[in-house]
PDB file of N, CA and C in Angstrom:
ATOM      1  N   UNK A   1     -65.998 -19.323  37.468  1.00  0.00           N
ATOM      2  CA  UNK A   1     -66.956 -19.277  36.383  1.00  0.00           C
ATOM      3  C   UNK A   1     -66.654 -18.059  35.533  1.00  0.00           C
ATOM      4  N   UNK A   2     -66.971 -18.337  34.343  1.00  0.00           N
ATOM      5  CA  UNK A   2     -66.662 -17.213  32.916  1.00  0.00           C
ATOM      6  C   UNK A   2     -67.780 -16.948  32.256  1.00  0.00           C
ATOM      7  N   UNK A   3     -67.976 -15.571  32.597  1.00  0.00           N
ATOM      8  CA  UNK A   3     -69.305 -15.424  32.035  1.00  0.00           C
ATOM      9  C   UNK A   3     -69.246 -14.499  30.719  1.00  0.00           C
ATOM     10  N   UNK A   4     -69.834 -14.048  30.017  1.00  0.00           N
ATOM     11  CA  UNK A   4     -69.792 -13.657  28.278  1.00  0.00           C
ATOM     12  C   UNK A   4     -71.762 -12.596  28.508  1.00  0.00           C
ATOM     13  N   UNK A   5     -71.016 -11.663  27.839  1.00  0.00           N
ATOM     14  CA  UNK A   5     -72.342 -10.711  27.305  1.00  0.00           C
ATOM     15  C   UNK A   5     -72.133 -10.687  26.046  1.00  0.00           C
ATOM     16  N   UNK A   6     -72.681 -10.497  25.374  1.00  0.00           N
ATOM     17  CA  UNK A   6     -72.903  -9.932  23.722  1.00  0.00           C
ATOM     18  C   UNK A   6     -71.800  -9.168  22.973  1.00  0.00           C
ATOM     19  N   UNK A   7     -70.828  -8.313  23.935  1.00  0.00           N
ATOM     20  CA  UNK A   7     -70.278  -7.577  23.624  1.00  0.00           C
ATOM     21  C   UNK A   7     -69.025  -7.726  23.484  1.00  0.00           C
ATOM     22  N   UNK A   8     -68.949  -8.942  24.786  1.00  0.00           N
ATOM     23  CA  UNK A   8     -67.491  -9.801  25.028  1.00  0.00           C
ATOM     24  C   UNK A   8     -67.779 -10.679  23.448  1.00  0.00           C
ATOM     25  N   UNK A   9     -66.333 -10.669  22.969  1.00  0.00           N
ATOM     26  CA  UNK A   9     -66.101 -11.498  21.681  1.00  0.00           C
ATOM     27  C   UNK A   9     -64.599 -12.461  22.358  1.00  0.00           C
ATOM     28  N   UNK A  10     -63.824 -12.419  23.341  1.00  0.00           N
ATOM     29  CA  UNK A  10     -63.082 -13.473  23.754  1.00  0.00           C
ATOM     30  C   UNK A  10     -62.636 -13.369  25.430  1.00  0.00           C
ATOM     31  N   UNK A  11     -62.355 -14.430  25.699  1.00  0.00           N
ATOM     32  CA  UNK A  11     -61.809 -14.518  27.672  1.00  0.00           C
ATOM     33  C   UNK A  11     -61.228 -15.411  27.574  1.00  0.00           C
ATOM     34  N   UNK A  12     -59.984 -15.280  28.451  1.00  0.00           N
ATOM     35  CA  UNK A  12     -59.340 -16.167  28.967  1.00  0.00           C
ATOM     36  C   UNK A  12     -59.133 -16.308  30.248  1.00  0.00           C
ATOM     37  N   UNK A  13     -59.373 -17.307  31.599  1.00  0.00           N
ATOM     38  CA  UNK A  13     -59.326 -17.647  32.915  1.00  0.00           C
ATOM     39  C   UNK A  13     -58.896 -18.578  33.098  1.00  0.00           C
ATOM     40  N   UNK A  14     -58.228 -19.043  34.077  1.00  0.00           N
ATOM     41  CA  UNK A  14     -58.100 -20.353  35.374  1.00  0.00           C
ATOM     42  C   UNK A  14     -58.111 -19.927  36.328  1.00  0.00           C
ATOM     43  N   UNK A  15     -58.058 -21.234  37.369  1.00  0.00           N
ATOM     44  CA  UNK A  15     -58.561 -21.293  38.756  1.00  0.00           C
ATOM     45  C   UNK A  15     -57.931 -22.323  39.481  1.00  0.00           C
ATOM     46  N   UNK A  16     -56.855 -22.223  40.736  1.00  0.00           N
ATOM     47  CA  UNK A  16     -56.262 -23.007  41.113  1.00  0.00           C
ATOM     48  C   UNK A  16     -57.123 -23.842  41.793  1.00  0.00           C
ATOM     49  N   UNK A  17     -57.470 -25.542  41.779  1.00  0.00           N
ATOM     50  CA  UNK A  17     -58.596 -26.443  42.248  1.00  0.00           C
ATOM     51  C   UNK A  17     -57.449 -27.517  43.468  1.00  0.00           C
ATOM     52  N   UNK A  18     -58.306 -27.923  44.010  1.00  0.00           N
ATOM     53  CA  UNK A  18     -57.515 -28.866  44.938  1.00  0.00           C
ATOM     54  C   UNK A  18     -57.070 -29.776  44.007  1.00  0.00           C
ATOM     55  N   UNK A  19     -57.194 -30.259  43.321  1.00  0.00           N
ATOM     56  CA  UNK A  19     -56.635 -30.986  42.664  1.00  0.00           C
ATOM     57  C   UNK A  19     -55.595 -30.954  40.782  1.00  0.00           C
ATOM     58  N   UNK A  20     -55.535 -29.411  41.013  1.00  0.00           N
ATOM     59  CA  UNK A  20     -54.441 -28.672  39.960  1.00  0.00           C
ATOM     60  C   UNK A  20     -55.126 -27.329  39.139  1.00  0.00           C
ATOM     61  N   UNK A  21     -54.938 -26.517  38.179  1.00  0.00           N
ATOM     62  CA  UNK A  21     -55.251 -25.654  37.315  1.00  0.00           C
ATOM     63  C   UNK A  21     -56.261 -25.834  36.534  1.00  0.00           C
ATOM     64  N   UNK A  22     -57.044 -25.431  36.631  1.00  0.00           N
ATOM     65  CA  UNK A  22     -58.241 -25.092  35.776  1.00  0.00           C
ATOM     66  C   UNK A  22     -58.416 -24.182  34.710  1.00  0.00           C
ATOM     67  N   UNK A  23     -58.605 -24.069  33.499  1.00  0.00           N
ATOM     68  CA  UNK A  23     -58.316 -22.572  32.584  1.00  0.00           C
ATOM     69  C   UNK A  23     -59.209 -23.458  31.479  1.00  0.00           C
ATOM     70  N   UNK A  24     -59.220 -22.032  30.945  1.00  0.00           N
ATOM     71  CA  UNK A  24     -60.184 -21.985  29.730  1.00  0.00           C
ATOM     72  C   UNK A  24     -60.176 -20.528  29.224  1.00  0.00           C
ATOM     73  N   UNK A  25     -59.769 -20.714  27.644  1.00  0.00           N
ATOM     74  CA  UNK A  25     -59.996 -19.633  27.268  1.00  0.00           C
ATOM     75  C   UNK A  25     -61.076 -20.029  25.855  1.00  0.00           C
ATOM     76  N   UNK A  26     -61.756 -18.794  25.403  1.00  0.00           N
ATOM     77  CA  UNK A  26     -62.806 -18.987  24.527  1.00  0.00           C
ATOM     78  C   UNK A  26     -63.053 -18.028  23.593  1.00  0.00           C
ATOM     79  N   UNK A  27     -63.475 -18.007  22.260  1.00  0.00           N
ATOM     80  CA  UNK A  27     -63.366 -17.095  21.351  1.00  0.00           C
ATOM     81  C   UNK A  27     -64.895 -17.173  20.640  1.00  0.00           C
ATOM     82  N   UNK A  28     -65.597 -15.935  20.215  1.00  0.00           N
ATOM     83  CA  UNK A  28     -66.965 -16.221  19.911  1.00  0.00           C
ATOM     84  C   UNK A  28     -66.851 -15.544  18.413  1.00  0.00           C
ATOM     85  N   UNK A  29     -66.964 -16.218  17.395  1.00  0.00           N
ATOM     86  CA  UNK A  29     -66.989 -15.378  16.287  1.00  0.00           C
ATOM     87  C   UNK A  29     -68.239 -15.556  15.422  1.00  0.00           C
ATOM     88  N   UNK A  30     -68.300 -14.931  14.129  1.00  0.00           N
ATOM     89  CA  UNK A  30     -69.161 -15.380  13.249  1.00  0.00           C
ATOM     90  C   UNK A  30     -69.639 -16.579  12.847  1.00  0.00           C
ATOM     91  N   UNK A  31     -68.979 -17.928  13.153  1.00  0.00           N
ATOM     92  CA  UNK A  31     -69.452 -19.388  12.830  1.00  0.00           C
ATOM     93  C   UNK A  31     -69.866 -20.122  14.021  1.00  0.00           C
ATOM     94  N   UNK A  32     -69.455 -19.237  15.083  1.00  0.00           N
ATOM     95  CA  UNK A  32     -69.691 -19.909  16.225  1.00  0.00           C
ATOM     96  C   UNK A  32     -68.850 -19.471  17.462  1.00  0.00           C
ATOM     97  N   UNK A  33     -68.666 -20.627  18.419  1.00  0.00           N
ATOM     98  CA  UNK A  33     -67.352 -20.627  19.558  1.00  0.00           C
ATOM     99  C   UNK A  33     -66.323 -21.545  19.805  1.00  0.00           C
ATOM    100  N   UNK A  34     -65.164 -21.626  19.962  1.00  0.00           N
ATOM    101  CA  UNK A  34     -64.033 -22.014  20.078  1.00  0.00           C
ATOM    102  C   UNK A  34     -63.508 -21.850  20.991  1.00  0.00           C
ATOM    103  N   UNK A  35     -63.698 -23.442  21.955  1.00  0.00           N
ATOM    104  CA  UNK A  35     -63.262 -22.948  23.916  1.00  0.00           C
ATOM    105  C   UNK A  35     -61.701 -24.160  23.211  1.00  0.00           C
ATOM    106  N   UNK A  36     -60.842 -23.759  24.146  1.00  0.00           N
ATOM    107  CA  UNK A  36     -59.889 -24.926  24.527  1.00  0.00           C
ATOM    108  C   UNK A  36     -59.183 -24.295  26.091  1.00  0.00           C
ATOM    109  N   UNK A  37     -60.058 -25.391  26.581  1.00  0.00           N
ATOM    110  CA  UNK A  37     -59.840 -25.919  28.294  1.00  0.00           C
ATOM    111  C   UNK A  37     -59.005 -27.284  28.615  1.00  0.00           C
ATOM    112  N   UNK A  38     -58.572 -26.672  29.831  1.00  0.00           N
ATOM    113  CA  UNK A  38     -57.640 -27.941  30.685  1.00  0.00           C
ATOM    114  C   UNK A  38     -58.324 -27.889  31.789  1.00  0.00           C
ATOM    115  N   UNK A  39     -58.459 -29.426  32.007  1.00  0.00           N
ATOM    116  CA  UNK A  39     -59.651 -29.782  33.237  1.00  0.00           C
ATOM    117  C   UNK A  39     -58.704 -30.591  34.074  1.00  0.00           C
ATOM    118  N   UNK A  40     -58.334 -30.628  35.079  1.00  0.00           N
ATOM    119  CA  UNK A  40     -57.547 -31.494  36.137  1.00  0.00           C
ATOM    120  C   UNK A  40     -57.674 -32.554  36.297  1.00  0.00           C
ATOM    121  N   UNK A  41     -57.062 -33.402  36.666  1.00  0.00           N
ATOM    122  CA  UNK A  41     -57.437 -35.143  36.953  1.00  0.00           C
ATOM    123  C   UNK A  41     -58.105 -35.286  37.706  1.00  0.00           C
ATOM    124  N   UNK A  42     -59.010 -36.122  37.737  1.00  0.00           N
ATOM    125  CA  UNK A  42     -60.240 -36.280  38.423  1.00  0.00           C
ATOM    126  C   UNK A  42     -61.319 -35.009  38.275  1.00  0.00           C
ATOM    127  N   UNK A  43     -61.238 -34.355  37.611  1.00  0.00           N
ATOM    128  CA  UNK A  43     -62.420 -33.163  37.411  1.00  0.00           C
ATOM    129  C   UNK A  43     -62.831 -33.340  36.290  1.00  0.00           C
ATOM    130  N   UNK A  44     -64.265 -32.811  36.096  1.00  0.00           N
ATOM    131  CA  UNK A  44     -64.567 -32.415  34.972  1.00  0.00           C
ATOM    132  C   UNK A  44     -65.256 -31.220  34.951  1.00  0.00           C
ATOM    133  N   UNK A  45     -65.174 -30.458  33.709  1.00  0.00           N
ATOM    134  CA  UNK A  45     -65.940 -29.243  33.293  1.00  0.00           C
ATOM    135  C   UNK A  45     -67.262 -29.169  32.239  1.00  0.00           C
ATOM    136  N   UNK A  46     -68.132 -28.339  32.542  1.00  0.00           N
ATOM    137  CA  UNK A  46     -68.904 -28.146  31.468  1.00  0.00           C
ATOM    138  C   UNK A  46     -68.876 -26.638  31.320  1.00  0.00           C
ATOM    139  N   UNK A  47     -68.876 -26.591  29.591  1.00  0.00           N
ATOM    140  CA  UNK A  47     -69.368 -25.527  28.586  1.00  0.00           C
ATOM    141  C   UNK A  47     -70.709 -25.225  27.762  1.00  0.00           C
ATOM    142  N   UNK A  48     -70.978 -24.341  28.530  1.00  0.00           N
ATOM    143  CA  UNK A  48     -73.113 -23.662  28.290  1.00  0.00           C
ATOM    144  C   UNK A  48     -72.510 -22.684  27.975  1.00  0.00           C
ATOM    145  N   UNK A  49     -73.771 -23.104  26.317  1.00  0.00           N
ATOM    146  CA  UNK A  49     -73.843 -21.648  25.647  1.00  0.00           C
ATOM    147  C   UNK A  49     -75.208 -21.749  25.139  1.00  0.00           C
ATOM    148  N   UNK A  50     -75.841 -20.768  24.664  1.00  0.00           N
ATOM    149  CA  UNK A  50     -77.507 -20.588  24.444  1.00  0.00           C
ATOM    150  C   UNK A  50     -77.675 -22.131  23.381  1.00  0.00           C
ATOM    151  N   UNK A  51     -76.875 -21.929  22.925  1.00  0.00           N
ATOM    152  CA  UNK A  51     -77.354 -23.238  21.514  1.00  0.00           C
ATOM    153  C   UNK A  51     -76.520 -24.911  21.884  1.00  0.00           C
ATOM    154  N   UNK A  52     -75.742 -25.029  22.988  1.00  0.00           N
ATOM    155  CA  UNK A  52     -75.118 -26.318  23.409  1.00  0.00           C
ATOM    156  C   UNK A  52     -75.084 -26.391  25.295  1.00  0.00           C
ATOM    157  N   UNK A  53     -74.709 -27.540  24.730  1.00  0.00           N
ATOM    158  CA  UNK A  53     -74.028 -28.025  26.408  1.00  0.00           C
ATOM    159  C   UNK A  53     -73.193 -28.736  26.316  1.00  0.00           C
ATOM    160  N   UNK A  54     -71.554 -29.086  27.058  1.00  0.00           N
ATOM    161  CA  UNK A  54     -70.846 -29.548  26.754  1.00  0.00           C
ATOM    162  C   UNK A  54     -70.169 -30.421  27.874  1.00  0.00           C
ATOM    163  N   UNK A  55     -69.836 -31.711  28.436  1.00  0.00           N
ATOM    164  CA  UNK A  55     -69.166 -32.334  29.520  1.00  0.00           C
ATOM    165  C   UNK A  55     -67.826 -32.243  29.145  1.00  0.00           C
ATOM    166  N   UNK A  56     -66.827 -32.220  30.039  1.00  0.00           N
ATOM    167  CA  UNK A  56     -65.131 -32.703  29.228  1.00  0.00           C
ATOM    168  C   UNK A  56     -64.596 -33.748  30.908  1.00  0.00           C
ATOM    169  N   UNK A  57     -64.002 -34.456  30.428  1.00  0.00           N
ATOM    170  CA  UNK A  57     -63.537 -35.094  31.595  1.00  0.00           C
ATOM    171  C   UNK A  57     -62.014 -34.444  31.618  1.00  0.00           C
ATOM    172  N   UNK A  58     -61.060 -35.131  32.485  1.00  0.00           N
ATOM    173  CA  UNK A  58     -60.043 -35.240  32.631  1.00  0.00           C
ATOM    174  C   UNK A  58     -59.378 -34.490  30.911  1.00  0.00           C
ATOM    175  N   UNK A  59     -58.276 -33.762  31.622  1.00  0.00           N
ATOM    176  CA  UNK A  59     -57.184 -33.626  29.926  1.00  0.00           C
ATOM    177  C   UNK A  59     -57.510 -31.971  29.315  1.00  0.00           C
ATOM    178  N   UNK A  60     -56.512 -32.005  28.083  1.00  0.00           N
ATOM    179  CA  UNK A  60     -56.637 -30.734  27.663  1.00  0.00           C
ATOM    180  C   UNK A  60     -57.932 -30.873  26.461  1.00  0.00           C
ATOM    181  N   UNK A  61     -58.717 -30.024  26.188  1.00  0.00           N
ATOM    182  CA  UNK A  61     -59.599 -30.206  25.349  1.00  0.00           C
ATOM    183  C   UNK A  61     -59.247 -28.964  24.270  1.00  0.00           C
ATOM    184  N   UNK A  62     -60.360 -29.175  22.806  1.00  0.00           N
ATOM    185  CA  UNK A  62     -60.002 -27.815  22.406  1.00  0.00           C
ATOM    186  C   UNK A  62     -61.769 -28.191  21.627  1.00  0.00           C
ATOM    187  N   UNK A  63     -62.827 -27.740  21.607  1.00  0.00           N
ATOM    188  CA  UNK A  63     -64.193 -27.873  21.184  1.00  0.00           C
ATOM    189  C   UNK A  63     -64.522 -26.135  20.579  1.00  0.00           C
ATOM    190  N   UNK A  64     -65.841 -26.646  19.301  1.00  0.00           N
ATOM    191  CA  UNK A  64     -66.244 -25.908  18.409  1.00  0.00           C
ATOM    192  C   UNK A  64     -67.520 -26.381  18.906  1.00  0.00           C
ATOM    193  N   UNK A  65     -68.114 -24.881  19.141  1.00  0.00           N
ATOM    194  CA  UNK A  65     -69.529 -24.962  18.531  1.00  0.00           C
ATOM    195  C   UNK A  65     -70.298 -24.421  17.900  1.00  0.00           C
ATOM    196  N   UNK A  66     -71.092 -24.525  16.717  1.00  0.00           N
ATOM    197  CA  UNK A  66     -71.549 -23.833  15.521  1.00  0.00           C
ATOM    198  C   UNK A  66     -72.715 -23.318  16.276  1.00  0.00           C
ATOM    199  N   UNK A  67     -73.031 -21.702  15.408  1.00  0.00           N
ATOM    200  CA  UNK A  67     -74.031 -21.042  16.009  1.00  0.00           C
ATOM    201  C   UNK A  67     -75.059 -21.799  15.845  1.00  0.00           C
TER     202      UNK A  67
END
């Protein structure tokens, strides 16, 4: 898990899963946030932030969300 304070403006992580690499990196700017994650086959991830919620299945993703 990747967690963000106020102060953090970007992160990047993965996580080796039984079933392959997990990562996500994320950028928080003035219009909003900008994650692009790779979720493993058969997994899925979600992205929480105060103003969304997000599912991703399987695959590489790249998602915006406006403040």
């Amino acid at each position: 898990m990747c967690r963000s304070t106020s102060t953090v403006t970007r992160a990047r992580c993965w996580h080796r899963t039984p079933r392959g690499i997990a990562s996500v990196e994320w950028e928080r700017g003035p219009g909003g946030w900008r994650f692009e994650a790779s979720v493993p086959d058969g997994s899925e991830a979600r992205i929480v932030v105060p103003s969304a919620q997000r599912t991703l299945g399987s695959g590489h993703h790249v998602v915006t969300i406006p403040v």
